[in-house]
C-alpha atoms as a PDB file:
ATOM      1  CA  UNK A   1     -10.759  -8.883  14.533  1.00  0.00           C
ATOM      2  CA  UNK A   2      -7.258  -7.242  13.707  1.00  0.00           C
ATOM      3  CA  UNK A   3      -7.323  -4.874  10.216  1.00  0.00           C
ATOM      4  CA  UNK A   4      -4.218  -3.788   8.663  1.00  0.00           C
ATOM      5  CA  UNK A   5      -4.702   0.528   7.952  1.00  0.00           C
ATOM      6  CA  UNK A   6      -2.538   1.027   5.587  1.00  0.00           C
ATOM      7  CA  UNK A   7      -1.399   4.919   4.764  1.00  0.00           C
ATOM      8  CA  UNK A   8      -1.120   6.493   1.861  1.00  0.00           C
ATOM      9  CA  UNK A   9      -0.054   9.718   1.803  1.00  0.00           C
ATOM     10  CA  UNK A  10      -0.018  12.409  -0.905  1.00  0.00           C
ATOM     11  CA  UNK A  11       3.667  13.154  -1.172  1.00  0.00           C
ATOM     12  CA  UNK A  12       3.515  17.353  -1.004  1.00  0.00           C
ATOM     13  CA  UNK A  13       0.692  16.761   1.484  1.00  0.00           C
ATOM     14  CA  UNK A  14       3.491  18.850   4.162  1.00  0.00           C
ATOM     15  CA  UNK A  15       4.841  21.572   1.459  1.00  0.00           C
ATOM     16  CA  UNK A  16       3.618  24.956   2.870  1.00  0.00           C
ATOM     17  CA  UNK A  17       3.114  23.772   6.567  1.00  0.00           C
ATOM     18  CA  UNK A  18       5.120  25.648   9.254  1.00  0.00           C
ATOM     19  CA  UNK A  19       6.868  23.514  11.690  1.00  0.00           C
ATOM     20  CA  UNK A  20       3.987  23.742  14.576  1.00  0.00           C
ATOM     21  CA  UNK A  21       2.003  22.782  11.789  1.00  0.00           C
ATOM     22  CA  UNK A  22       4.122  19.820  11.550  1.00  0.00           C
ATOM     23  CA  UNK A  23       4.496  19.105  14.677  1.00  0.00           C
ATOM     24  CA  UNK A  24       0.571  19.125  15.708  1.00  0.00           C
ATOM     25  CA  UNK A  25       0.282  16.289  13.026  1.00  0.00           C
ATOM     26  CA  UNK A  26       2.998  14.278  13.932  1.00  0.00           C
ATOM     27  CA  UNK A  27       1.413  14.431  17.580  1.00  0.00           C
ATOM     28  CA  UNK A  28      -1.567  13.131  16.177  1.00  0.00           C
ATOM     29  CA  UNK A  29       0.114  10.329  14.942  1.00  0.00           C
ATOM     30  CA  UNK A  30       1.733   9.756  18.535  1.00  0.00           C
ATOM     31  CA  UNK A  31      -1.600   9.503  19.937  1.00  0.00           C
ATOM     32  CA  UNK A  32      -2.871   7.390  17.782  1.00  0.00           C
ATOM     33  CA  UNK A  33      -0.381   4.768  19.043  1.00  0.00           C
ATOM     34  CA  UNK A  34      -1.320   5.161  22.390  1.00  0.00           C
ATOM     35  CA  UNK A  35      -5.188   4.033  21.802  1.00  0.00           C
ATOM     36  CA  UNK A  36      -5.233   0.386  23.174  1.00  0.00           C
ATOM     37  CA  UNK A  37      -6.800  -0.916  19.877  1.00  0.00           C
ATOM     38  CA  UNK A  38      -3.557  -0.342  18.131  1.00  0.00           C
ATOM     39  CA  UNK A  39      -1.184  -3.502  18.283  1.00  0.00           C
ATOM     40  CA  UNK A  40       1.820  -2.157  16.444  1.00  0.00           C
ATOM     41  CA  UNK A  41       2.551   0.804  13.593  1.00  0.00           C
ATOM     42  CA  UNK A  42       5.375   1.672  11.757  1.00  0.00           C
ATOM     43  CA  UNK A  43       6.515   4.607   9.463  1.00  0.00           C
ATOM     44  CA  UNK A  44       8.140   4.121   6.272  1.00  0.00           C
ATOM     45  CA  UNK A  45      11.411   5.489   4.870  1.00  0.00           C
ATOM     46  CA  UNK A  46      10.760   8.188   1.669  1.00  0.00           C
ATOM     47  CA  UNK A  47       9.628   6.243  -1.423  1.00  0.00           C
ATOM     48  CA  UNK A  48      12.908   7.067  -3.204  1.00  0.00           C
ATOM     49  CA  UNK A  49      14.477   4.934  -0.979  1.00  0.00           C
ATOM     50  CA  UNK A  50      12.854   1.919  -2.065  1.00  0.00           C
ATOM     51  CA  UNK A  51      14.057  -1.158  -4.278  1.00  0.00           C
ATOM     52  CA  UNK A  52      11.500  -2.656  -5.984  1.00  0.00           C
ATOM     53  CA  UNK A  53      12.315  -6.670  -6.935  1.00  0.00           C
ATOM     54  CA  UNK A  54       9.941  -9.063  -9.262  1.00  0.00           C
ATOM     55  CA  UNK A  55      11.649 -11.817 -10.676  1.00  0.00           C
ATOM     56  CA  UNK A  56      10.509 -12.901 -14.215  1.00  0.00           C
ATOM     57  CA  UNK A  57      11.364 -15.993 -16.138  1.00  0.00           C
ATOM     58  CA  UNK A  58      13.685 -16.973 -13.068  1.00  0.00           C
ATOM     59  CA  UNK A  59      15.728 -13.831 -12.805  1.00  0.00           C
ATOM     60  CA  UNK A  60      15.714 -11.549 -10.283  1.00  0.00           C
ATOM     61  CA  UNK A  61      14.925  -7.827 -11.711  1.00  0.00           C
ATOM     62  CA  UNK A  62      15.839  -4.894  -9.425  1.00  0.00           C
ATOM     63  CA  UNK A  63      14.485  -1.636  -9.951  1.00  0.00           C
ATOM     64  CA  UNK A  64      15.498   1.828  -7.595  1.00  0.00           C
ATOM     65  CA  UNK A  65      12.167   3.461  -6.000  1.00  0.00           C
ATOM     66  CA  UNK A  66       8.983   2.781  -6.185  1.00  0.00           C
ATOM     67  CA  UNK A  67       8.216   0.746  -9.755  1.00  0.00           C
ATOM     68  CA  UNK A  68       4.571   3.549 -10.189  1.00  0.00           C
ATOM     69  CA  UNK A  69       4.843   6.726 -10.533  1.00  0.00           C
ATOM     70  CA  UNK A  70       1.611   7.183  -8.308  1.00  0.00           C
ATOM     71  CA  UNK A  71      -0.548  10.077  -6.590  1.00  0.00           C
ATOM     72  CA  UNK A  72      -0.230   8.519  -3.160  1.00  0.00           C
ATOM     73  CA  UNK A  73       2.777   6.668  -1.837  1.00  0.00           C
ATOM     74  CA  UNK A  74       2.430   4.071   0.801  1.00  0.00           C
ATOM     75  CA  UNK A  75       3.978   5.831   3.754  1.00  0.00           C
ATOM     76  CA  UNK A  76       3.052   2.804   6.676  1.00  0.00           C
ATOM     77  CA  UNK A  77       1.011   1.190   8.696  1.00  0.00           C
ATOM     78  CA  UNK A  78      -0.899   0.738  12.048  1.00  0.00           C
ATOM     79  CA  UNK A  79      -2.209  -3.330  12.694  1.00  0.00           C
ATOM     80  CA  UNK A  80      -5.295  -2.781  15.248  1.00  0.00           C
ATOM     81  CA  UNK A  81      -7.643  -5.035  16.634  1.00  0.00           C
ATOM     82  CA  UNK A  82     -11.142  -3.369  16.584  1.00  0.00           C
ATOM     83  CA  UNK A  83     -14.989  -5.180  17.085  1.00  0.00           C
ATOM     84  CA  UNK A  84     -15.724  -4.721  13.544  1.00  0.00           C
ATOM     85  CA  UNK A  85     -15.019  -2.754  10.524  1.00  0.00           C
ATOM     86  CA  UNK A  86     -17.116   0.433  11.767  1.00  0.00           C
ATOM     87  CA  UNK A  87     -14.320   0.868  14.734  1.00  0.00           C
ATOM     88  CA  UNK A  88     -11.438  -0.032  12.131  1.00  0.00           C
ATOM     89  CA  UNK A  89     -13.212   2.800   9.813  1.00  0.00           C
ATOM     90  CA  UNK A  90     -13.361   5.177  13.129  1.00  0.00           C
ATOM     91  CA  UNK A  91      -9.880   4.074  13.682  1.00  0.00           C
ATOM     92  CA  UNK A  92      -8.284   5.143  10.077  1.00  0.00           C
ATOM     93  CA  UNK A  93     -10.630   8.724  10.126  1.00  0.00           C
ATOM     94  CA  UNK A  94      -8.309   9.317  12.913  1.00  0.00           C
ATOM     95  CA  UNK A  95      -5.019   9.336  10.740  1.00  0.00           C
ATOM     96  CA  UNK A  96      -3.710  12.457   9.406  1.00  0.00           C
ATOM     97  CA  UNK A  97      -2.825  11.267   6.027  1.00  0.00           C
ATOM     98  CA  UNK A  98      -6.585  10.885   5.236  1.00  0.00           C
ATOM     99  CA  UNK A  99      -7.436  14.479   5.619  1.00  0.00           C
ATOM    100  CA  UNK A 100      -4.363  15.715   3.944  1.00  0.00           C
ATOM    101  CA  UNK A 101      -5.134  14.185   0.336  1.00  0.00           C
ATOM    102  CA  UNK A 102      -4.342  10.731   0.819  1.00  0.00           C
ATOM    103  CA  UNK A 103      -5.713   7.961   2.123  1.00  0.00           C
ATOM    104  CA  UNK A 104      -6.103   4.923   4.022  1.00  0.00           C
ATOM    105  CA  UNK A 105      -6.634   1.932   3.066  1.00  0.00           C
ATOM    106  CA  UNK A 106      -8.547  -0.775   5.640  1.00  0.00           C
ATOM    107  CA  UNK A 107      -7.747  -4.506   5.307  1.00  0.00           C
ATOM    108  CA  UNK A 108      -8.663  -7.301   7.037  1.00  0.00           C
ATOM    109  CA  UNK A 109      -5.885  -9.753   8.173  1.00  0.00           C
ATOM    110  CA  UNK A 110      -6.231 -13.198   7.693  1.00  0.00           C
ATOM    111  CA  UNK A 111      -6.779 -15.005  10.832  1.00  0.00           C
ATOM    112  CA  UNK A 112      -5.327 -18.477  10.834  1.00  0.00           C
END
């Protein structure tokens, strides 16, 4: 089954961190691409570089950044195809993010 792990991290979660420090948990991330269970991943752009867009009563409404002012900010993504949801769980202990005050969030994708 594939799951969607989907990273939110706390947005001063690097403040204070020397650049080994850094560049250990980057590595992590690195590896964690390499693990054959992972099908693709992606890192997003800073939050404040968002554009948010609903659309209500027909118009389009634009908004700069992230529309919540939130704790967490999704920062991206990994897709991975694991047995079950104990290996996608194993799978998403793995990420940085989740030790560093955020979290991540394990989703099941919709298999057509």
């Amino acid at each position: 089954m594939r799951y969607a792990l989907l990273i939110n991290e706390r947005p001063e979660a690097y403040d204070g961190l020397s650049a080994d420090e850094r560049a250990a948990i980057s590595a992590e991330y690195v590896t964690l691409m390499k693990d054959e269970r992972m099908i693709s991943g992606e890192r997003l752009q800073p939050a404040d570089t968002a554009t948010t867009v609903r659309v209500q009563g027909g118009e389009m409404r634009v908004t700069d950044g992230p529309f919540a002012d939130t704790k967490e900010i999704f920062g991206g993504f990994y897709i991975v195809e694991a047995g079950d949801l104990d290996e996608a769980l194993e799978l998403a202990a793995r990420i940085p993010a989740a030790r560093l005050g955020g979290s991540v969030e394990v989703r099941p994708l919709v298999e057509l």
